[in-house]
PDB file of N, CA and C in Angstrom:
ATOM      1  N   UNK A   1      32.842 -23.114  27.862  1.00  0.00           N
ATOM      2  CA  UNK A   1      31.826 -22.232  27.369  1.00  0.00           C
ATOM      3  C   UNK A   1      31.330 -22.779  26.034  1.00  0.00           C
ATOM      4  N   UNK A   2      29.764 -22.990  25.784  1.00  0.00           N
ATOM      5  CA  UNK A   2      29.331 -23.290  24.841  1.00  0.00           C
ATOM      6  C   UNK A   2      28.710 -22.113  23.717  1.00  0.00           C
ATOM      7  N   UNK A   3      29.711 -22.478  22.791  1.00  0.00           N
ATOM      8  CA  UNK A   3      28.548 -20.831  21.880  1.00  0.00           C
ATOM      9  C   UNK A   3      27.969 -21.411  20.823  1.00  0.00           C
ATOM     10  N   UNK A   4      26.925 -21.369  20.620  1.00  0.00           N
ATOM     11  CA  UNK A   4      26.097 -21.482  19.534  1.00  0.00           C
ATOM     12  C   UNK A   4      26.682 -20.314  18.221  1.00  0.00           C
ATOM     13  N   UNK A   5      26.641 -20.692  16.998  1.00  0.00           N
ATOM     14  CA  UNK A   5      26.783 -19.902  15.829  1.00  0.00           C
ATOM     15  C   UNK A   5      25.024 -20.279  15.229  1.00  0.00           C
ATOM     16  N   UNK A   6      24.965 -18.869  14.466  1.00  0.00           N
ATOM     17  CA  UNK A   6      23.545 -19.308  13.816  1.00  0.00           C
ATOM     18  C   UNK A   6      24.112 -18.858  12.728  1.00  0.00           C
ATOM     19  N   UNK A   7      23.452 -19.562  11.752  1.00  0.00           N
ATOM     20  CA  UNK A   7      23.968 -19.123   9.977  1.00  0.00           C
ATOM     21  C   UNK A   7      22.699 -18.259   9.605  1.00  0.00           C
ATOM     22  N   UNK A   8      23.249 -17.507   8.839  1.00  0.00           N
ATOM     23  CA  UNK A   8      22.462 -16.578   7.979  1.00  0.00           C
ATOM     24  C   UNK A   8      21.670 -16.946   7.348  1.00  0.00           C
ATOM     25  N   UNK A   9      20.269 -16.822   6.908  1.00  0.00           N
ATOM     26  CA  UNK A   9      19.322 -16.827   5.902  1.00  0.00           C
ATOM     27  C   UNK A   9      18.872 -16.120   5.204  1.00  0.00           C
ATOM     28  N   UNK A  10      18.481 -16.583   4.038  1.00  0.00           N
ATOM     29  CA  UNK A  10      18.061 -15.210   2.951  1.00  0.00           C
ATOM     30  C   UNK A  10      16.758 -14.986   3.695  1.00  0.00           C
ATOM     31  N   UNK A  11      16.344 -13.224   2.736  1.00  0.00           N
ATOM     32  CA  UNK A  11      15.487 -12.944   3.934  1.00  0.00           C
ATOM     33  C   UNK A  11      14.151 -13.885   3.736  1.00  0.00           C
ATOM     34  N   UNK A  12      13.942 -13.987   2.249  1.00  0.00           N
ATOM     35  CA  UNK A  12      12.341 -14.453   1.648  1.00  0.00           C
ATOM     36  C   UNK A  12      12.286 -15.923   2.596  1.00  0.00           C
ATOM     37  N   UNK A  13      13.650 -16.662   3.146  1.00  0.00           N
ATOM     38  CA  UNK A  13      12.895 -17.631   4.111  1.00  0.00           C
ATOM     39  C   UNK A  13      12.981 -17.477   4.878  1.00  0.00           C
ATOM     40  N   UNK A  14      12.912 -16.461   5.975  1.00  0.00           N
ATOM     41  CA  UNK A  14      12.713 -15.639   7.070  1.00  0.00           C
ATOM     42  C   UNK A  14      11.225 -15.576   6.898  1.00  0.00           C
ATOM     43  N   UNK A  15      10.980 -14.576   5.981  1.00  0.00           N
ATOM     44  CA  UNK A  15       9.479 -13.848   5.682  1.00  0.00           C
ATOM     45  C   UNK A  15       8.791 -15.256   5.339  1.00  0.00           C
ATOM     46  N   UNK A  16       8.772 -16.403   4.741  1.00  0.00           N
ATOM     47  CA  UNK A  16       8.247 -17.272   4.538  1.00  0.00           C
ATOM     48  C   UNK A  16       7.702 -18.712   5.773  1.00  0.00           C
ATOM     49  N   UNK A  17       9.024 -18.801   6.337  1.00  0.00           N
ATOM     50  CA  UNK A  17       8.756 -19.503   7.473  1.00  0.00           C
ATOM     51  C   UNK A  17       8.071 -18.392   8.805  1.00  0.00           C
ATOM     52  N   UNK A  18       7.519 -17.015   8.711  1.00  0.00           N
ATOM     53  CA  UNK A  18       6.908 -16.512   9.836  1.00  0.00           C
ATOM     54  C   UNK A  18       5.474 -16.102   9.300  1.00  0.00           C
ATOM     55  N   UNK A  19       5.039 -16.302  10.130  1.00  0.00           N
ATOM     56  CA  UNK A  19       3.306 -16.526   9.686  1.00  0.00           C
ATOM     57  C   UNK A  19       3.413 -14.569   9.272  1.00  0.00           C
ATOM     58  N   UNK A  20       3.666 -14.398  10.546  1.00  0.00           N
ATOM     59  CA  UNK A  20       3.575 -13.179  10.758  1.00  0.00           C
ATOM     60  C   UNK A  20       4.087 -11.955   9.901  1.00  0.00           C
ATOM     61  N   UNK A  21       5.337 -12.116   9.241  1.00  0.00           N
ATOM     62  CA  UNK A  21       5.934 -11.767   8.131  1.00  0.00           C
ATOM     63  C   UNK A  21       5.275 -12.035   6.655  1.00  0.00           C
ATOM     64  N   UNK A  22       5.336 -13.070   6.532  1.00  0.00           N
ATOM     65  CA  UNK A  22       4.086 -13.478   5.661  1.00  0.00           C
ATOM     66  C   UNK A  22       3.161 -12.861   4.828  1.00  0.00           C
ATOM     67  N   UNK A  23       2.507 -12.276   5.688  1.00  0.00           N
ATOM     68  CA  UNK A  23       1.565 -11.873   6.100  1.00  0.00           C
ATOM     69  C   UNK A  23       1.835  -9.982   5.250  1.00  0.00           C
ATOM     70  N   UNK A  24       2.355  -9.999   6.315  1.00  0.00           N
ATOM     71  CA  UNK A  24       2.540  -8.527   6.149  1.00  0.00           C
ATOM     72  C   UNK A  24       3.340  -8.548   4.759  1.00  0.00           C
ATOM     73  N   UNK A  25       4.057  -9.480   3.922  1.00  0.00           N
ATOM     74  CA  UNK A  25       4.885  -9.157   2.570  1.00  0.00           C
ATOM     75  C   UNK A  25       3.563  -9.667   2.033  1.00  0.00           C
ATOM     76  N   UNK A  26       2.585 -10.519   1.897  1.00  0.00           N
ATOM     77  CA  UNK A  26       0.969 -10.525   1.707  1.00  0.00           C
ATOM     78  C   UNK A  26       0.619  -9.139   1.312  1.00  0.00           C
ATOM     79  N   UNK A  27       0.356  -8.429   2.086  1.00  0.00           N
ATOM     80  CA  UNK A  27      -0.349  -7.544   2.430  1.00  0.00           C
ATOM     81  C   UNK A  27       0.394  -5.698   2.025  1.00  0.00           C
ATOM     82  N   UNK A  28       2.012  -6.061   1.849  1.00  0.00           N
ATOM     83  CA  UNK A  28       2.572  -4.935   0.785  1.00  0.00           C
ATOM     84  C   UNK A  28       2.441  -5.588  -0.729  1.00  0.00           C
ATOM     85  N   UNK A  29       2.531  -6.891  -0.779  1.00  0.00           N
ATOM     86  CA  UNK A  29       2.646  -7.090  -2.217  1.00  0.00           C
ATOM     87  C   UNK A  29       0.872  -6.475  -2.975  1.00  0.00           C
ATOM     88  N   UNK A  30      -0.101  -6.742  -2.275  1.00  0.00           N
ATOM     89  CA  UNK A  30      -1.595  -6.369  -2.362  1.00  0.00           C
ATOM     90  C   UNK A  30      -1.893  -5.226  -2.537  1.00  0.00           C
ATOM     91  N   UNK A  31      -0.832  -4.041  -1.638  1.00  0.00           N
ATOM     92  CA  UNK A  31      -1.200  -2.940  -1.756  1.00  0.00           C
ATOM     93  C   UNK A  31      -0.464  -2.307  -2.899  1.00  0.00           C
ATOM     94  N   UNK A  32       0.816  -2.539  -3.404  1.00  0.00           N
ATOM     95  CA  UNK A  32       1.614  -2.260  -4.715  1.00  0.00           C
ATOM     96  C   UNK A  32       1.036  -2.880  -5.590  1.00  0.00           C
ATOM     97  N   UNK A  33      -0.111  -3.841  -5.420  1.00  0.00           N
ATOM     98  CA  UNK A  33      -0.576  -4.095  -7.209  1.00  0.00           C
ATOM     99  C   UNK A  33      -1.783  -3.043  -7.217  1.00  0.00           C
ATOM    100  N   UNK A  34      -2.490  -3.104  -6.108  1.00  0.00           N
ATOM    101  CA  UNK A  34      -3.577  -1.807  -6.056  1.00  0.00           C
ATOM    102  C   UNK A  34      -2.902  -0.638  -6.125  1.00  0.00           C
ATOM    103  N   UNK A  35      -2.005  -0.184  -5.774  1.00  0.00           N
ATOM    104  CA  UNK A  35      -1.085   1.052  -6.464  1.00  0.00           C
ATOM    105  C   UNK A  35      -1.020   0.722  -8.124  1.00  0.00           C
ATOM    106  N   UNK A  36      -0.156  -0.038  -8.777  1.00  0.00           N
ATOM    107  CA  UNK A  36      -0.062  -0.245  -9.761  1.00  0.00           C
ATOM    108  C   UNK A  36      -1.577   0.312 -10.786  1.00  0.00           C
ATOM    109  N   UNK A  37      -2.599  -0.288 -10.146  1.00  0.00           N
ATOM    110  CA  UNK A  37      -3.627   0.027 -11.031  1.00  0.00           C
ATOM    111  C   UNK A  37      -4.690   1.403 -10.760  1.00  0.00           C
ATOM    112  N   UNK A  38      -4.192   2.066  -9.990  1.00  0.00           N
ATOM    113  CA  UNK A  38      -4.855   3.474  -9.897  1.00  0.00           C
ATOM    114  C   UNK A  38      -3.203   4.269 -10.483  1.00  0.00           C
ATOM    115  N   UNK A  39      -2.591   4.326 -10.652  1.00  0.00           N
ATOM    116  CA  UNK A  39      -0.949   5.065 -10.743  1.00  0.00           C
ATOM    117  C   UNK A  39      -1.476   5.946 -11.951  1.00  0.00           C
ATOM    118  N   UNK A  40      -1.824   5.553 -13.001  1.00  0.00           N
ATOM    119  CA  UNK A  40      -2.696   6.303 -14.141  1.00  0.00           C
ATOM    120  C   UNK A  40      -3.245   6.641 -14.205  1.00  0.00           C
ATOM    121  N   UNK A  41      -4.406   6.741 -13.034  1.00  0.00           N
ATOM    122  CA  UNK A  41      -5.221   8.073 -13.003  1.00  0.00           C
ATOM    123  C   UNK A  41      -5.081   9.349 -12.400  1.00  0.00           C
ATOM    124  N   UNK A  42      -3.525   9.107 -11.446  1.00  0.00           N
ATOM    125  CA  UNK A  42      -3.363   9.921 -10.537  1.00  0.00           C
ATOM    126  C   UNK A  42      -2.067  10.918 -11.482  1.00  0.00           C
ATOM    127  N   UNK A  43      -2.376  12.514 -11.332  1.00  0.00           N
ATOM    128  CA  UNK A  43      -1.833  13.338 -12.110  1.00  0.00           C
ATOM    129  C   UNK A  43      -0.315  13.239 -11.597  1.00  0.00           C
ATOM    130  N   UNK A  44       0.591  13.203 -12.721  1.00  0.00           N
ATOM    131  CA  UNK A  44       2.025  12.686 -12.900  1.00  0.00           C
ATOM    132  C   UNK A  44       2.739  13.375 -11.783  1.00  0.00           C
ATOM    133  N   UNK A  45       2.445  14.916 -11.988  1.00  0.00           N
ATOM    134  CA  UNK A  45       3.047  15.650 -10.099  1.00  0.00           C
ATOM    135  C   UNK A  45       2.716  15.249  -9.112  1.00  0.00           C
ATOM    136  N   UNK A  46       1.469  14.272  -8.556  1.00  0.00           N
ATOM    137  CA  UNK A  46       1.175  13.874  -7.818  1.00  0.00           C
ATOM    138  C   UNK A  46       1.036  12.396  -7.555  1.00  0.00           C
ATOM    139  N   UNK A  47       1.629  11.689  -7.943  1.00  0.00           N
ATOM    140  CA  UNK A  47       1.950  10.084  -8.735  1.00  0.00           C
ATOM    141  C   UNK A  47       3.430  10.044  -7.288  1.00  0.00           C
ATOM    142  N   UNK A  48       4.364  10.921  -7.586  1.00  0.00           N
ATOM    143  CA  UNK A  48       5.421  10.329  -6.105  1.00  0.00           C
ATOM    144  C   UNK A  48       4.931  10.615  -4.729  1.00  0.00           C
ATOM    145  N   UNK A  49       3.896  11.494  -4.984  1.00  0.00           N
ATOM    146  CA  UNK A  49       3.550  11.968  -3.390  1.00  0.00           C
ATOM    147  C   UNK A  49       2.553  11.130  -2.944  1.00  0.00           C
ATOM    148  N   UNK A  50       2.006  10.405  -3.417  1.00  0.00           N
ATOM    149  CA  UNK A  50       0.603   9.019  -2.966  1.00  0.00           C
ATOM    150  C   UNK A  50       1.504   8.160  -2.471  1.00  0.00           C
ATOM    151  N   UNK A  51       1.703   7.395  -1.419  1.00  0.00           N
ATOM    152  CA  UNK A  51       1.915   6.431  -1.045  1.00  0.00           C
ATOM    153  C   UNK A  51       0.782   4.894  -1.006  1.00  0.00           C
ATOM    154  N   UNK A  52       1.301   4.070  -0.867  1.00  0.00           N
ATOM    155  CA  UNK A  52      -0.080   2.822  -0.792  1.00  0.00           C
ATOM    156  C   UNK A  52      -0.182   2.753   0.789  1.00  0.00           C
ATOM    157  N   UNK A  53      -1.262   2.581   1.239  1.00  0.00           N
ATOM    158  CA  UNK A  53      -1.255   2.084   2.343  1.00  0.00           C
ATOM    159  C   UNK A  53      -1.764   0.519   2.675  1.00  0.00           C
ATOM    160  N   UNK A  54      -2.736   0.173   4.003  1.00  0.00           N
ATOM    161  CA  UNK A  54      -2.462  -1.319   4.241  1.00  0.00           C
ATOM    162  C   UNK A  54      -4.621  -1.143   3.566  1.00  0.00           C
ATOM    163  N   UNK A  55      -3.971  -2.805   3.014  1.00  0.00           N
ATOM    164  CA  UNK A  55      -5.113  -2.974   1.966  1.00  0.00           C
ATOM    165  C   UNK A  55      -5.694  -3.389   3.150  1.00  0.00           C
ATOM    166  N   UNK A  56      -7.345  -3.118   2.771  1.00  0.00           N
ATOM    167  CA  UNK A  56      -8.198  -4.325   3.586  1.00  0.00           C
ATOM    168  C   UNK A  56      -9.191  -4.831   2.825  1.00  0.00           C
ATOM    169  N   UNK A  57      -9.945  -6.016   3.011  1.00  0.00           N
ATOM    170  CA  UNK A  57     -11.099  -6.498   1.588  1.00  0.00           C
ATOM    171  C   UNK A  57     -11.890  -5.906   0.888  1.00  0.00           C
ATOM    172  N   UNK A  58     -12.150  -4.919   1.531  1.00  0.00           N
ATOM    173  CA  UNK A  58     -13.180  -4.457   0.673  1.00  0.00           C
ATOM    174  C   UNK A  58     -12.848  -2.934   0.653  1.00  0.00           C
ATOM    175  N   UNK A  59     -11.690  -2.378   0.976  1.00  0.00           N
ATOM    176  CA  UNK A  59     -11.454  -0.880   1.259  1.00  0.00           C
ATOM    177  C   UNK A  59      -9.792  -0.845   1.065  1.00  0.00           C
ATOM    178  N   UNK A  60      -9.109   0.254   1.264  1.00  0.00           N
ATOM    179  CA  UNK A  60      -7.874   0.422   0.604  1.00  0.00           C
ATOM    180  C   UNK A  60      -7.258   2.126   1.782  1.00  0.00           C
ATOM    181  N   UNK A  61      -5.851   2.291   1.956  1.00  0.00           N
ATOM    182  CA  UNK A  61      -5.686   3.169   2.488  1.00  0.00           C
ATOM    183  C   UNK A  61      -4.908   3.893   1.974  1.00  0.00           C
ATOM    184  N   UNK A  62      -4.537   5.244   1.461  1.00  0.00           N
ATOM    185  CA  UNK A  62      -3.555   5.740   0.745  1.00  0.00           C
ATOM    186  C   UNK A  62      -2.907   7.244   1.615  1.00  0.00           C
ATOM    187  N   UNK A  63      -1.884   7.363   1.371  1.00  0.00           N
ATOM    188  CA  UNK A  63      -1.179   8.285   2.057  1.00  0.00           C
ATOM    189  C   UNK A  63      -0.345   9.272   1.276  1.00  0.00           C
ATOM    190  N   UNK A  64      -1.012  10.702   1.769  1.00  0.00           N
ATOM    191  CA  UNK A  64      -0.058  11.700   1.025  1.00  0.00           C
ATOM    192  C   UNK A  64      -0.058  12.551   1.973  1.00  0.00           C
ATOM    193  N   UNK A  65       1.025  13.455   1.748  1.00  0.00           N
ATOM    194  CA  UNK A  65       1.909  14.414   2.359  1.00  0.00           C
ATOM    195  C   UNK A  65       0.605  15.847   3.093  1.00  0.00           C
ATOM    196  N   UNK A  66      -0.285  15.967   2.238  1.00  0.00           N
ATOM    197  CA  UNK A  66      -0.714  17.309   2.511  1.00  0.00           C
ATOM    198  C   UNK A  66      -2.261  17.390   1.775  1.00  0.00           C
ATOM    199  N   UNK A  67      -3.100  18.154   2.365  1.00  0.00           N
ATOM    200  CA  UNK A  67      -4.931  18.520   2.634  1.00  0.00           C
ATOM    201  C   UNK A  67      -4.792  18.531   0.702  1.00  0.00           C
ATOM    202  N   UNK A  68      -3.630  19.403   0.101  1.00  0.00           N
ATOM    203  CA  UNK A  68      -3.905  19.416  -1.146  1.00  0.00           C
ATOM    204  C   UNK A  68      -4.049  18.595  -1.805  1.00  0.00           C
ATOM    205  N   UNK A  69      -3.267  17.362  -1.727  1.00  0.00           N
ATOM    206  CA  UNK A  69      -2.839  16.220  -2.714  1.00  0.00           C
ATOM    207  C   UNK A  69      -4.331  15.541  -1.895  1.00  0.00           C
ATOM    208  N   UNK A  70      -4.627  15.579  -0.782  1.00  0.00           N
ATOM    209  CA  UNK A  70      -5.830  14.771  -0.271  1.00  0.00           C
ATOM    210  C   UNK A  70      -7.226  14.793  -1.280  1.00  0.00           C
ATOM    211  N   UNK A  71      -7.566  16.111  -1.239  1.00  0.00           N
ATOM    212  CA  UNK A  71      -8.338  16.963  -2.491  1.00  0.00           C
ATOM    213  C   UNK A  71      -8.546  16.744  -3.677  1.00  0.00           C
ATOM    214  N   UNK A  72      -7.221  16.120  -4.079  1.00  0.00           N
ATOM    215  CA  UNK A  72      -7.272  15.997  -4.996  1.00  0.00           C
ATOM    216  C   UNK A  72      -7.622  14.619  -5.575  1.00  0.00           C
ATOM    217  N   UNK A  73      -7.374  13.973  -5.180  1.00  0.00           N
ATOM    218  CA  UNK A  73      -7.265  12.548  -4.504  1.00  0.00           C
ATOM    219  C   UNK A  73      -8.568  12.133  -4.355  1.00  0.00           C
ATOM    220  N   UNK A  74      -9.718  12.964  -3.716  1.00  0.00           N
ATOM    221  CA  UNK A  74     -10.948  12.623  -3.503  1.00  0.00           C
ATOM    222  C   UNK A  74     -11.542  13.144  -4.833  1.00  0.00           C
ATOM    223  N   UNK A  75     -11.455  13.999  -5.656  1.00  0.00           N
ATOM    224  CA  UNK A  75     -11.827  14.317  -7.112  1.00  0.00           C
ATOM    225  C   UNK A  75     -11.786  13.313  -7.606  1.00  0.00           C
ATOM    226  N   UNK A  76     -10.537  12.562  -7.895  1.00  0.00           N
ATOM    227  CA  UNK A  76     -10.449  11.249  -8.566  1.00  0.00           C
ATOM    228  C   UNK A  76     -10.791  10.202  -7.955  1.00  0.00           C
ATOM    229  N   UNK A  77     -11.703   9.763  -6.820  1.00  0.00           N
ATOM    230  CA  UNK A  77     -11.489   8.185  -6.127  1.00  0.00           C
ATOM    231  C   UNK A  77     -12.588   7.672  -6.516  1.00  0.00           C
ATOM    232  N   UNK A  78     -14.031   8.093  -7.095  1.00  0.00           N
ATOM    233  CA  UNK A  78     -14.456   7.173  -8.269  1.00  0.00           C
ATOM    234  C   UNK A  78     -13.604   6.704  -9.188  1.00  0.00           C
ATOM    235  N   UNK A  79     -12.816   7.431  -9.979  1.00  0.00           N
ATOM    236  CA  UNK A  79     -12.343   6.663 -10.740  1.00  0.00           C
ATOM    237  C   UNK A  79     -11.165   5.737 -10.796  1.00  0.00           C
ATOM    238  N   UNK A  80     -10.704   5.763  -8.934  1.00  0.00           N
ATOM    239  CA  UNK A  80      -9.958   5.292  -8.545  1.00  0.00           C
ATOM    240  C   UNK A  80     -10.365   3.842  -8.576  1.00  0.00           C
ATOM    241  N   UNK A  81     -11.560   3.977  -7.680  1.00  0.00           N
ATOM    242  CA  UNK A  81     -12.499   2.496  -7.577  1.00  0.00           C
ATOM    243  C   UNK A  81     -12.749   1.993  -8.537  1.00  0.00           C
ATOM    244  N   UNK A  82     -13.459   2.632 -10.018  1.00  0.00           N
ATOM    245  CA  UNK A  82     -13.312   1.788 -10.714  1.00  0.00           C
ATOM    246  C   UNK A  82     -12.053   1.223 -11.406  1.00  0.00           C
ATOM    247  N   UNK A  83     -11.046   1.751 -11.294  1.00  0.00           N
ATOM    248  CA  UNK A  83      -9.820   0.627 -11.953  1.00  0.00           C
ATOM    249  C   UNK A  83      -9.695  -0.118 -11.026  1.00  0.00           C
ATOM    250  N   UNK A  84      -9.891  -0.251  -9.552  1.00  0.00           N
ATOM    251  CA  UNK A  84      -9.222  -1.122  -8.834  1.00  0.00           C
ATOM    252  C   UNK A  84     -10.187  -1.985  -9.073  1.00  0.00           C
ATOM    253  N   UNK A  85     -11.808  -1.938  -9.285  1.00  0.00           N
ATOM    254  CA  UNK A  85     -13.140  -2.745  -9.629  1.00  0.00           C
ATOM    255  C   UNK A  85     -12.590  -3.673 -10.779  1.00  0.00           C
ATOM    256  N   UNK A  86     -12.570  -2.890 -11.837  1.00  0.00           N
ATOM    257  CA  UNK A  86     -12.050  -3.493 -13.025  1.00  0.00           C
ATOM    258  C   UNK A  86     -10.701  -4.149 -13.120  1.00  0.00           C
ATOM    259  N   UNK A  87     -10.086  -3.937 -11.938  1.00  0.00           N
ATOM    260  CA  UNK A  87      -8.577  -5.089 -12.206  1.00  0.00           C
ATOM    261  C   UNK A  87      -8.400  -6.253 -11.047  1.00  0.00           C
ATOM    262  N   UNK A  88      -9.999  -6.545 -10.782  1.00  0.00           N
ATOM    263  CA  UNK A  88     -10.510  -7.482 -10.248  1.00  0.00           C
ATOM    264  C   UNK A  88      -9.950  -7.055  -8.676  1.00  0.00           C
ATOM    265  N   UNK A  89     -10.006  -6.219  -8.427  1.00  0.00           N
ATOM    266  CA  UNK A  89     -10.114  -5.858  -6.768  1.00  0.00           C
ATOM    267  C   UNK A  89     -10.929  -5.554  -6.421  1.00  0.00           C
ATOM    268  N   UNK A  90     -11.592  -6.090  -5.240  1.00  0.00           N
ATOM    269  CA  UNK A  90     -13.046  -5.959  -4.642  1.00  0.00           C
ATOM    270  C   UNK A  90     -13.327  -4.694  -3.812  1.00  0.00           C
ATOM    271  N   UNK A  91     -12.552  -3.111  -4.042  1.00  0.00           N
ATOM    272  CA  UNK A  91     -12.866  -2.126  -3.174  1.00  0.00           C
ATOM    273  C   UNK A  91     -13.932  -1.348  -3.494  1.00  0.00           C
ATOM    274  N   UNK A  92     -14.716  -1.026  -2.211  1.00  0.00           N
ATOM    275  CA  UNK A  92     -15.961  -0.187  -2.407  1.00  0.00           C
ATOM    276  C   UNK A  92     -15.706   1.315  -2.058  1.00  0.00           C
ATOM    277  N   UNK A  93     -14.356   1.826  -1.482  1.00  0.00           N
ATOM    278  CA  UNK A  93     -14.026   2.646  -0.625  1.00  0.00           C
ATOM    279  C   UNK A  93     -12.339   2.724  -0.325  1.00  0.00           C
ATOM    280  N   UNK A  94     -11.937   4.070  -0.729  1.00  0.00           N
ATOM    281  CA  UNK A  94     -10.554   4.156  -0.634  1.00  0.00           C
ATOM    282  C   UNK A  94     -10.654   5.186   0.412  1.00  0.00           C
ATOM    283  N   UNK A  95      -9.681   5.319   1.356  1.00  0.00           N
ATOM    284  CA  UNK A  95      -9.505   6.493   2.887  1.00  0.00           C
ATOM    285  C   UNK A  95      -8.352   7.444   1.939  1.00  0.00           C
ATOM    286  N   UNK A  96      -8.492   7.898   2.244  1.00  0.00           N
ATOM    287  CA  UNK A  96      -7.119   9.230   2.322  1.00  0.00           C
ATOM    288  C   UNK A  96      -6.398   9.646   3.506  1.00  0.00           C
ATOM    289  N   UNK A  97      -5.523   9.452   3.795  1.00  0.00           N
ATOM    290  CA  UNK A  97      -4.614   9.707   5.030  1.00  0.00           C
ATOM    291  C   UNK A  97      -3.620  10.935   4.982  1.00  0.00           C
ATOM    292  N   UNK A  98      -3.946  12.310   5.497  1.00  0.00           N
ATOM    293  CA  UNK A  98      -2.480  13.091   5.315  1.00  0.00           C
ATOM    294  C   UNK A  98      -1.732  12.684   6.724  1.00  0.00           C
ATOM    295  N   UNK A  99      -0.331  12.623   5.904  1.00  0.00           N
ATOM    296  CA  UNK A  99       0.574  12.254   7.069  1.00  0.00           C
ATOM    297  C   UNK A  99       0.915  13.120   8.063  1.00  0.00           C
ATOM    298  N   UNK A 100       1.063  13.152   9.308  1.00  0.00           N
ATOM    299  CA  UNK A 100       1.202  14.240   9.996  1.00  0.00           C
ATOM    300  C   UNK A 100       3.423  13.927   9.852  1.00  0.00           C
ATOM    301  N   UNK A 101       3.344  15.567   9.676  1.00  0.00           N
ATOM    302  CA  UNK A 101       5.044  15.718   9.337  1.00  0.00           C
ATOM    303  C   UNK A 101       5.898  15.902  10.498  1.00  0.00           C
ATOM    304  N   UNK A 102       6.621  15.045  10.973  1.00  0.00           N
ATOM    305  CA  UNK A 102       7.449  15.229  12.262  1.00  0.00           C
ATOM    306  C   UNK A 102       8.129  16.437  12.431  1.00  0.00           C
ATOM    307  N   UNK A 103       7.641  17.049  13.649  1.00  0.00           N
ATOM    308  CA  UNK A 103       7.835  18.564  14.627  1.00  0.00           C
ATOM    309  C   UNK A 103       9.400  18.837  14.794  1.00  0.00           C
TER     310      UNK A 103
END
């Protein structure tokens, strides 16, 4: 009987050697710096309940819990756009997503 052993790898050359992984740590690292630069406009009680969602070029997706925090969320997304404008991110348009809460 022949057994193969495979050795362990750290994960970053996992995520590095797969396009596909890549990609997607691409594409969280993009959306946590666009978090990073709206985080200050968004009111401090409502700062843990925003999640980032998946960036796209010219638009952005964000996720919170409930219609309220959504609301609120759209009050501020001019001035959302402009920090993300001004910290050299090209969005014209942020979505709001409430999460639907498992039944």
């Amino acid at each position: 009987m022949n057994i193969t052993r495979h050795s362990a790898i750290p994960v970053q050359q996992a995520v590095d050697e797969s396009p596909t992984l890549a990609r997607l740590s691409q594409l969280a690292r993009q959306s946590s710096a666009r978090m990073a630069l709206v985080r200050p406009i968004i009111p401090a009680p409502l700062r843990k309940l925003v999640q980032p969602g998946v960036p796209e070029p010219d638009s952005w997706c964000v996720l919170v819990p409930h219609a309220a925090a959504a609301a609120k969320l759209r009050q501020l997304m001019p001035r959302m756009i402009k920090a993300l404008q001004e910290g050299g991110e090209p969005v014209q348009a942020i979505r709001i997503k409430v999460m639907q809460s498992p039944h």
